[in-house]
PDB file of N, CA and C in Angstrom:
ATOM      1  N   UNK A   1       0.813  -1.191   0.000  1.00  0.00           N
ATOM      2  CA  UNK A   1       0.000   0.000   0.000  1.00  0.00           C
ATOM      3  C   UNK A   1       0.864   1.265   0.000  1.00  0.00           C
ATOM      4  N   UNK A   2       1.943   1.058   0.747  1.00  0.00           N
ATOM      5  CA  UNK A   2       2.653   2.438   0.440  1.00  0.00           C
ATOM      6  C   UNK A   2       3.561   2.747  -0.796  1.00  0.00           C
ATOM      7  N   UNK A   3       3.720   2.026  -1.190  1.00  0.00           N
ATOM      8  CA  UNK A   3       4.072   2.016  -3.081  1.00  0.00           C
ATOM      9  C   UNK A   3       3.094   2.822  -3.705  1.00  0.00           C
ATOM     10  N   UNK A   4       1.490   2.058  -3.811  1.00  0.00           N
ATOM     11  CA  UNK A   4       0.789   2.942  -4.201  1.00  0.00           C
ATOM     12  C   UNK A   4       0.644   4.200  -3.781  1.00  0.00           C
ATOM     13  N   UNK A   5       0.482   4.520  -2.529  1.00  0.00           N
ATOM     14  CA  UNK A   5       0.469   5.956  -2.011  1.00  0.00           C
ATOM     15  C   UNK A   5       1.090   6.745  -2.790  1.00  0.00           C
ATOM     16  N   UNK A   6       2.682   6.299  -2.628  1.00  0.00           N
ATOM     17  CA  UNK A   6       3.502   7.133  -2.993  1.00  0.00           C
ATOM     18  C   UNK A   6       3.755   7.457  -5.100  1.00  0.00           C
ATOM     19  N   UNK A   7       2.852   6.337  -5.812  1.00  0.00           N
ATOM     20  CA  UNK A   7       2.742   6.667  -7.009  1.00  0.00           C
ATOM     21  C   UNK A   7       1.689   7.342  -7.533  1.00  0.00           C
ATOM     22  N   UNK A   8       0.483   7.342  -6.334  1.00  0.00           N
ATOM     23  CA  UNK A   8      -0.462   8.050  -6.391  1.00  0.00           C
ATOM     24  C   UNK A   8      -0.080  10.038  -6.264  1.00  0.00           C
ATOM     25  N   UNK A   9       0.490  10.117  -5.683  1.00  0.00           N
ATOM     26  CA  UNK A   9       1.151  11.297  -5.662  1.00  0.00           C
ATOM     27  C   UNK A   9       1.936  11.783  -6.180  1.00  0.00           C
ATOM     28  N   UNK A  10       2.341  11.013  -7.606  1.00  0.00           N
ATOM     29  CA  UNK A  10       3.124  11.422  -8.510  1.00  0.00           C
ATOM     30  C   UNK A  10       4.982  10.888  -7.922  1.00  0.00           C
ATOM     31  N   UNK A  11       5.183  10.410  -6.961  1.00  0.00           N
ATOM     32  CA  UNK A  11       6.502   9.998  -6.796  1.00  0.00           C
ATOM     33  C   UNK A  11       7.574   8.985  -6.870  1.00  0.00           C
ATOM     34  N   UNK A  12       6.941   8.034  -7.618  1.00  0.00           N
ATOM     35  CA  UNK A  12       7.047   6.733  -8.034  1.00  0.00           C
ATOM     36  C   UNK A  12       8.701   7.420  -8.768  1.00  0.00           C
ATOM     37  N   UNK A  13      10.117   6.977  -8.638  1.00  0.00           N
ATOM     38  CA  UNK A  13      10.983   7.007  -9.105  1.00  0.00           C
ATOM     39  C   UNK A  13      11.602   8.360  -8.277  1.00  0.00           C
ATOM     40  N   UNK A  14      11.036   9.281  -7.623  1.00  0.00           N
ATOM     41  CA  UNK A  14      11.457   9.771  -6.645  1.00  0.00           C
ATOM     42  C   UNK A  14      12.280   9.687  -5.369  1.00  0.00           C
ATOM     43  N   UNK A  15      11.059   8.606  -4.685  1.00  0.00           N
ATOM     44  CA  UNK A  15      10.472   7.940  -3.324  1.00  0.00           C
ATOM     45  C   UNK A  15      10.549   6.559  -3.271  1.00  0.00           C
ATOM     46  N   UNK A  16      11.736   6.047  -2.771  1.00  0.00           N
ATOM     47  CA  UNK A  16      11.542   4.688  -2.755  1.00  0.00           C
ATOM     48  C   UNK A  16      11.112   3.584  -1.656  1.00  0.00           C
ATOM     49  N   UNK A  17      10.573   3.167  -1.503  1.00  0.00           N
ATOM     50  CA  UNK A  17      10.088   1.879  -0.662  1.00  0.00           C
ATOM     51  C   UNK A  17      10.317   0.571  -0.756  1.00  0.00           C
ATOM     52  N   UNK A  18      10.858   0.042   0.334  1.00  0.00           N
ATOM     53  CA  UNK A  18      11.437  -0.984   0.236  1.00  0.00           C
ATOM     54  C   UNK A  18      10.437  -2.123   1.255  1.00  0.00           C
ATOM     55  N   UNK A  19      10.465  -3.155   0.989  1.00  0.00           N
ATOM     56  CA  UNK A  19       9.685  -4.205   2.051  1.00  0.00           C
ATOM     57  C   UNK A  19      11.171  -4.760   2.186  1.00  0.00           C
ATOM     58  N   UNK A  20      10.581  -4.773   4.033  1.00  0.00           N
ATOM     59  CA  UNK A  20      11.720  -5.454   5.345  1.00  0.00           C
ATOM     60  C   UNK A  20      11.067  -6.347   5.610  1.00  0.00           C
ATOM     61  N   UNK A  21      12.132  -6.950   6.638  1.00  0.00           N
ATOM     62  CA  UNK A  21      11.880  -7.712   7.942  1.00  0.00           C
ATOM     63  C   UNK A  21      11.256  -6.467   8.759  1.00  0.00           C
ATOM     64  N   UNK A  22      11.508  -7.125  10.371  1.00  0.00           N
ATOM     65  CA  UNK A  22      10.997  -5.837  11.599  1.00  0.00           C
ATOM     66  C   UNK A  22      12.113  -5.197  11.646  1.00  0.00           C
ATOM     67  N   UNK A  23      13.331  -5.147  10.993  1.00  0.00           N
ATOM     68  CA  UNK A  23      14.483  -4.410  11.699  1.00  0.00           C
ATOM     69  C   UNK A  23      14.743  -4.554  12.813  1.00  0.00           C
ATOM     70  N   UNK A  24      14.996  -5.433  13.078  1.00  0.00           N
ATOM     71  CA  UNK A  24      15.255  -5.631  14.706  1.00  0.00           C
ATOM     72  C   UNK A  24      14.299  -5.524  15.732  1.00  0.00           C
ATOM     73  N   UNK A  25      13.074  -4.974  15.195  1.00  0.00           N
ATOM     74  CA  UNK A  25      12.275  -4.042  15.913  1.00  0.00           C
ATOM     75  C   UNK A  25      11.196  -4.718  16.005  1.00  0.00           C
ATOM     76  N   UNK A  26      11.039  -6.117  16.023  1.00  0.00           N
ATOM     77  CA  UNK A  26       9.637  -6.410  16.262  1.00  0.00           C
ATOM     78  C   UNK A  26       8.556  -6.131  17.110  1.00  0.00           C
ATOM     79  N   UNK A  27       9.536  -5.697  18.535  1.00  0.00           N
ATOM     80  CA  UNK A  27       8.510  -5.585  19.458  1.00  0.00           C
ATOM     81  C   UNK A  27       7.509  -4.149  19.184  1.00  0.00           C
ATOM     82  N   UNK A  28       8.023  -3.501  18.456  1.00  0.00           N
ATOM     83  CA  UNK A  28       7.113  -2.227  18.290  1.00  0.00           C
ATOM     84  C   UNK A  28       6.615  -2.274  16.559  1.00  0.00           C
ATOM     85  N   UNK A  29       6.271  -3.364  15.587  1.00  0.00           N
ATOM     86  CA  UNK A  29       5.794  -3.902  15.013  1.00  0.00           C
ATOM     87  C   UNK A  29       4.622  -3.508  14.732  1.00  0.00           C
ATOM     88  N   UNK A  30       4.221  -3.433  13.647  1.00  0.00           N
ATOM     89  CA  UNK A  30       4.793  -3.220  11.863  1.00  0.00           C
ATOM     90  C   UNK A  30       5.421  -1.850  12.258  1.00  0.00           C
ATOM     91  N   UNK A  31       6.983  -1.632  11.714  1.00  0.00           N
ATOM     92  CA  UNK A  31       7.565  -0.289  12.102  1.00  0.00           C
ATOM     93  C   UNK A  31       8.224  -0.118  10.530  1.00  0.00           C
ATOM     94  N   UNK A  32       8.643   1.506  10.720  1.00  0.00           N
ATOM     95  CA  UNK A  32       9.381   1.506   9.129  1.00  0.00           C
ATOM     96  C   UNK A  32      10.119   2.754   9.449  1.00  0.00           C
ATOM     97  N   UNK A  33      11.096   2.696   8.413  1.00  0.00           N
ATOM     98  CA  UNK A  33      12.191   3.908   8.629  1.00  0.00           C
ATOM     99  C   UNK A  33      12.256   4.605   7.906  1.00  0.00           C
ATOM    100  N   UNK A  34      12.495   5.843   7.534  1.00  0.00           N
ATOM    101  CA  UNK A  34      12.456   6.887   6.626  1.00  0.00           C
ATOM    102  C   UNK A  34      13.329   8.001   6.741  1.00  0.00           C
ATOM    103  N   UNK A  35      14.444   7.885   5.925  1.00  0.00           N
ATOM    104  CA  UNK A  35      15.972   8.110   5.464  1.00  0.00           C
ATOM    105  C   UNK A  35      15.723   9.129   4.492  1.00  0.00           C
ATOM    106  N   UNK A  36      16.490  10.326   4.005  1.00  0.00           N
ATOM    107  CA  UNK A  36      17.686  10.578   5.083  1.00  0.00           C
ATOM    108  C   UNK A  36      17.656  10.728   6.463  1.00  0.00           C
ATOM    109  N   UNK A  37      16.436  10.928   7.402  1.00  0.00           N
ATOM    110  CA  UNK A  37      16.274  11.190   8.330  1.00  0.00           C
ATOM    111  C   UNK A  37      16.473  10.645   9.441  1.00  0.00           C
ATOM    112  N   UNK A  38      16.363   9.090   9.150  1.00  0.00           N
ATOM    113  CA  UNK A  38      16.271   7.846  10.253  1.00  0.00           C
ATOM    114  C   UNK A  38      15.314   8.119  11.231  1.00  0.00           C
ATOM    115  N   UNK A  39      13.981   8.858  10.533  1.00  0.00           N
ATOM    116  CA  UNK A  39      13.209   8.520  11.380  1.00  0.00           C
ATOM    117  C   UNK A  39      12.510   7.357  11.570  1.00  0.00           C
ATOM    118  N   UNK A  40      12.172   6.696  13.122  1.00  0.00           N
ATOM    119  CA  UNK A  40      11.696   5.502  13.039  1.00  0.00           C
ATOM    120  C   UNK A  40      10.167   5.241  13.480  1.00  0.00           C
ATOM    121  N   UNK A  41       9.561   4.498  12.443  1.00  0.00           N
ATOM    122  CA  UNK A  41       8.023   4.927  13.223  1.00  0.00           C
ATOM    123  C   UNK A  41       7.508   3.403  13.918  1.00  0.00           C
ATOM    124  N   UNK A  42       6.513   3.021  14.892  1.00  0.00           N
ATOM    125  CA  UNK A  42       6.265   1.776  15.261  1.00  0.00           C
ATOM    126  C   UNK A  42       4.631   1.571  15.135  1.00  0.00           C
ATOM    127  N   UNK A  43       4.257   0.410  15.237  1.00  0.00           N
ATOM    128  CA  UNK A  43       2.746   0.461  15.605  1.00  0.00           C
ATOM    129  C   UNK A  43       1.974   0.928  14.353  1.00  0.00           C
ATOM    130  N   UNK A  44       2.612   0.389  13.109  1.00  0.00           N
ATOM    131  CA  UNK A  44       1.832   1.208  11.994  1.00  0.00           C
ATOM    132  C   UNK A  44       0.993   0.818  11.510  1.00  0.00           C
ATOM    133  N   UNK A  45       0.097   1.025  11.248  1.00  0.00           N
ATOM    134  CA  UNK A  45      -1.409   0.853  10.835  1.00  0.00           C
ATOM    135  C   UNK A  45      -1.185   0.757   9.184  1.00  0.00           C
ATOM    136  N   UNK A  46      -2.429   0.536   8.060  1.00  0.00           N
ATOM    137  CA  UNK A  46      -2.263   0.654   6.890  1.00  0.00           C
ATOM    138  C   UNK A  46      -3.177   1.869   6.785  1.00  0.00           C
ATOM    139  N   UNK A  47      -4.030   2.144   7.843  1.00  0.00           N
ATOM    140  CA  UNK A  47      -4.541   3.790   8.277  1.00  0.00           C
ATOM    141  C   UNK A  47      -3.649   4.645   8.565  1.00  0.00           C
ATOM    142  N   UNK A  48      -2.903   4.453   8.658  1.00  0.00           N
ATOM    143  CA  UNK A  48      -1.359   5.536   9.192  1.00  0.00           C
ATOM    144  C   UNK A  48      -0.719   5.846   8.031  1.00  0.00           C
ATOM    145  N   UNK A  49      -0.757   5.232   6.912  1.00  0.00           N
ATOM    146  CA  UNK A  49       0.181   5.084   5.808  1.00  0.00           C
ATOM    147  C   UNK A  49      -0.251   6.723   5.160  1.00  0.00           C
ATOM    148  N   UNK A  50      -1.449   7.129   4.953  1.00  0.00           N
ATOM    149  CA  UNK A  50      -1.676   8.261   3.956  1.00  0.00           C
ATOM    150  C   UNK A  50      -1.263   9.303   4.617  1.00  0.00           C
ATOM    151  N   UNK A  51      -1.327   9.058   5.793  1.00  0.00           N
ATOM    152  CA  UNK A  51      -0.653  10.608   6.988  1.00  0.00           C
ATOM    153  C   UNK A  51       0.878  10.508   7.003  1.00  0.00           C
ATOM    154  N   UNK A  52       1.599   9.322   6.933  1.00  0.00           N
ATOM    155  CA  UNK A  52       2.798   9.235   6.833  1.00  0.00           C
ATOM    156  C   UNK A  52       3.222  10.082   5.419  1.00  0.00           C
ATOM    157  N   UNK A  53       3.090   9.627   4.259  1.00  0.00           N
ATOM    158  CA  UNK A  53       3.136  10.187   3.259  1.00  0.00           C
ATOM    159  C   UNK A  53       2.983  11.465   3.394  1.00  0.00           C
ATOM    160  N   UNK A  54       1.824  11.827   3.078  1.00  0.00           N
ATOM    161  CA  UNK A  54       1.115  13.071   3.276  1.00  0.00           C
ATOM    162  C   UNK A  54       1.874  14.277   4.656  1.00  0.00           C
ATOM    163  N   UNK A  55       2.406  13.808   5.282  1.00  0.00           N
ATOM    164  CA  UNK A  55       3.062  14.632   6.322  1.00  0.00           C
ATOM    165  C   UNK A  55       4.519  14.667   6.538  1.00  0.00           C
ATOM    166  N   UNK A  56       4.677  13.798   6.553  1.00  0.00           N
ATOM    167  CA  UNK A  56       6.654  13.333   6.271  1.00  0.00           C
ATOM    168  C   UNK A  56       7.174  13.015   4.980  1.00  0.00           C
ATOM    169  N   UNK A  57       6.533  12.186   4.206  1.00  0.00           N
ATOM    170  CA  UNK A  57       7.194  12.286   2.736  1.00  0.00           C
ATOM    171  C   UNK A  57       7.219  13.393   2.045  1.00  0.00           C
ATOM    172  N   UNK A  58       5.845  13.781   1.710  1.00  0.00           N
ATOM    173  CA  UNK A  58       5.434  15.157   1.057  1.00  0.00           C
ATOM    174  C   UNK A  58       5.704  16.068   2.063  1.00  0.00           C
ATOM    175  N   UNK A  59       5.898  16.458   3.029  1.00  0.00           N
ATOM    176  CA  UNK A  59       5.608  17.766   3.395  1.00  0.00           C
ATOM    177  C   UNK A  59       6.287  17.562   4.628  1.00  0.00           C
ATOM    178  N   UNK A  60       7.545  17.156   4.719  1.00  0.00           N
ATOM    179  CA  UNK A  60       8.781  17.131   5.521  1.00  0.00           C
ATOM    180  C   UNK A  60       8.646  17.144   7.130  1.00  0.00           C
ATOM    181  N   UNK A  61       7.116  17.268   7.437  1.00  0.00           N
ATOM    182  CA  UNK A  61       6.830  16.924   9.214  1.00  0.00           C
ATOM    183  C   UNK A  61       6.608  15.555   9.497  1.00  0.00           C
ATOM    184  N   UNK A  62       7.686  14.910  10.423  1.00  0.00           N
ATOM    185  CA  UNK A  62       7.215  13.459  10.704  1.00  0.00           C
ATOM    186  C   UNK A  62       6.075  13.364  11.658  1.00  0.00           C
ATOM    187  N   UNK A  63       5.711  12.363  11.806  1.00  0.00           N
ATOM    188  CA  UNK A  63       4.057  12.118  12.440  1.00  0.00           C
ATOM    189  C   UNK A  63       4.742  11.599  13.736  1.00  0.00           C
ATOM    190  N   UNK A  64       4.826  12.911  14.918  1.00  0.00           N
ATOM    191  CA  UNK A  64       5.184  12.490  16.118  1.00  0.00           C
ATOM    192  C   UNK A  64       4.206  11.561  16.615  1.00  0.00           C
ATOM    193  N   UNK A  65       3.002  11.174  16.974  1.00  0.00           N
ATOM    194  CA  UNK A  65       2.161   9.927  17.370  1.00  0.00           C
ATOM    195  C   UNK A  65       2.605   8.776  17.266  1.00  0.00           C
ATOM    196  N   UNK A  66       3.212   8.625  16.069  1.00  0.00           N
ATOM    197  CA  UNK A  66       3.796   6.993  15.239  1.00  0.00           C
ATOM    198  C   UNK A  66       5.405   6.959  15.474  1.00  0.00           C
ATOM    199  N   UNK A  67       6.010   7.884  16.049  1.00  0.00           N
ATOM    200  CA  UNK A  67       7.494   8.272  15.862  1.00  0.00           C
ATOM    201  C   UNK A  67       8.306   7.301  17.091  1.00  0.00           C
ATOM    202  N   UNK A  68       9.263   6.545  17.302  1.00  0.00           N
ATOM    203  CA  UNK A  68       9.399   5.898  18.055  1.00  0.00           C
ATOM    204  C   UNK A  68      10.333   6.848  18.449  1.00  0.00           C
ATOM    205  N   UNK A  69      10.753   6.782  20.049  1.00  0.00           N
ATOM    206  CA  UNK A  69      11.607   7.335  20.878  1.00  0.00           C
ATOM    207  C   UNK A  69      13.221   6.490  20.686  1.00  0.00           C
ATOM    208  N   UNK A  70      13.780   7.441  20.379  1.00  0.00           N
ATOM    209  CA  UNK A  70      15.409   7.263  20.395  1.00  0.00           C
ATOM    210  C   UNK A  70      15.924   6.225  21.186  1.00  0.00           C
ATOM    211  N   UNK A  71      15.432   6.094  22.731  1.00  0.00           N
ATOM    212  CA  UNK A  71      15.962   5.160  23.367  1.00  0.00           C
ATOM    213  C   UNK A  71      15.206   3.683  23.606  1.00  0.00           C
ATOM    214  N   UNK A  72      14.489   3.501  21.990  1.00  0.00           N
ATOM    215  CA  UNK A  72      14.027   2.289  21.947  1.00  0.00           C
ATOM    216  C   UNK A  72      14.278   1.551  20.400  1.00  0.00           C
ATOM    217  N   UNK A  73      15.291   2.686  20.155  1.00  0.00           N
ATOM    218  CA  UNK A  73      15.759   2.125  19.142  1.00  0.00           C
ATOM    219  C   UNK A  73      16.905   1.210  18.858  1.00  0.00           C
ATOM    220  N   UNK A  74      17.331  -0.212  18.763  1.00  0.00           N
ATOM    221  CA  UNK A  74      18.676  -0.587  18.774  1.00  0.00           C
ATOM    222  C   UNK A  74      19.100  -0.865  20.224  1.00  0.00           C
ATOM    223  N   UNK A  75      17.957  -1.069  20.811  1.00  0.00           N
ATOM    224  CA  UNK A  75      18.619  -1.210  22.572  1.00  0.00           C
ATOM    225  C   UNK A  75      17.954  -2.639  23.396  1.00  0.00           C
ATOM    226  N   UNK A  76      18.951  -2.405  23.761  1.00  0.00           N
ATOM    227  CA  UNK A  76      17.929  -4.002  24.548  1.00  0.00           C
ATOM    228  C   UNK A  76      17.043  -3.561  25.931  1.00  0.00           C
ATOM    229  N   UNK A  77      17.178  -2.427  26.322  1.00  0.00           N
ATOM    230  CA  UNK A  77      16.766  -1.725  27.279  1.00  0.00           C
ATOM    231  C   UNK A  77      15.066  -1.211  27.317  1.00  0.00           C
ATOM    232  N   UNK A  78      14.727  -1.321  26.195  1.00  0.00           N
ATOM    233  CA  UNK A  78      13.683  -0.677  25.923  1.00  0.00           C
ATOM    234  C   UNK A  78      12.103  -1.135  26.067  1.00  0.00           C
ATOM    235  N   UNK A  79      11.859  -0.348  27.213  1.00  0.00           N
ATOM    236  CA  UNK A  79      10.376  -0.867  27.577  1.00  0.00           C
ATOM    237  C   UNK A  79       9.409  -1.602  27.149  1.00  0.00           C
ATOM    238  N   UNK A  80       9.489  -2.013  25.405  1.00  0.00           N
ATOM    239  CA  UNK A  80       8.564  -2.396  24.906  1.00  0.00           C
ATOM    240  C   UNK A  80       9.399  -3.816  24.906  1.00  0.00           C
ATOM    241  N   UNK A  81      10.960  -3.766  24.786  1.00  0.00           N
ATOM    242  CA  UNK A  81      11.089  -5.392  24.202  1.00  0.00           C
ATOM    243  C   UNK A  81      10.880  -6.358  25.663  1.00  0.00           C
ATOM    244  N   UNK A  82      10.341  -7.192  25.153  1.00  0.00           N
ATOM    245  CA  UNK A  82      10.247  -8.236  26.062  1.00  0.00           C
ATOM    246  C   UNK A  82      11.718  -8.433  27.417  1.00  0.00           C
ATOM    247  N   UNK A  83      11.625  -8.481  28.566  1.00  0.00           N
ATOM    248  CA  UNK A  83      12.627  -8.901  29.112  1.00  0.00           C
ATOM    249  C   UNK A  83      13.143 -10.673  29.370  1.00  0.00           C
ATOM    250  N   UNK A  84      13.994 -10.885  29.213  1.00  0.00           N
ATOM    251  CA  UNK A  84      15.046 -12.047  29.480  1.00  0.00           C
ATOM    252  C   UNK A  84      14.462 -12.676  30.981  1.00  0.00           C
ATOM    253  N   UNK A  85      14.253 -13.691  30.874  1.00  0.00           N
ATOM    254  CA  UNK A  85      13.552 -14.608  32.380  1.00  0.00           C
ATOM    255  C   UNK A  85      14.909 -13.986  33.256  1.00  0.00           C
ATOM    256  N   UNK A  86      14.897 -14.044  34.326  1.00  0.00           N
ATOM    257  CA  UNK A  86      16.247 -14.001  35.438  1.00  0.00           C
ATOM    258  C   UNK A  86      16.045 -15.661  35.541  1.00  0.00           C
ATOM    259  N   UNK A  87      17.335 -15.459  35.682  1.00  0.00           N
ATOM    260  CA  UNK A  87      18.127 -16.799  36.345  1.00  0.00           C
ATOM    261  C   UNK A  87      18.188 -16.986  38.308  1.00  0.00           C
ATOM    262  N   UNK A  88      17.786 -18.043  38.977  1.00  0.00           N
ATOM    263  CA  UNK A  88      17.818 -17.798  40.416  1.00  0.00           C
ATOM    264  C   UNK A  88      18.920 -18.842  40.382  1.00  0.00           C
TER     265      UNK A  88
END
């Protein structure tokens, strides 16, 4: 769907989109990244997709709601990923 979006708006050879894995990122799943910026978004809807576009592709404001926080990116620390059983 976001292929189309983005050819619907005339940017097809512009704007490229790629299908991933989770990036590491499953726990905050379906997530996607959007470069040059590295912004990272989580929790994405296929309702989220036309505001993504529409606000960050086209029109350079990322969609703070969907925007994941820095310190849950690439970390094992991060509230959402599951924690490791302890060992007694």
């Amino acid at each position: 769907m976001f292929k189309e979006k983005l050819a619907a708006r005339g940017l097809k050879g512009k704007v490229r989109a790629n299908q991933s894995g989770c990036l590491d990122q499953c726990e905050h799943g379906p997530n996607l990244v959007v470069y040059p910026e590295a912004v990272w978004y989580g929790g994405v809807t296929l309702a989220d997709v036309e505001e993504i576009v529409a606000s960050h592709i086209v029109g350079g404001k990322p969609v703070e709601r969907l925007r994941m926080r820095e310190s849950c990116i690439n970390t094992a620390s991060c509230e959402h990923r599951p924690q490791a059983a302890s060992t007694k």
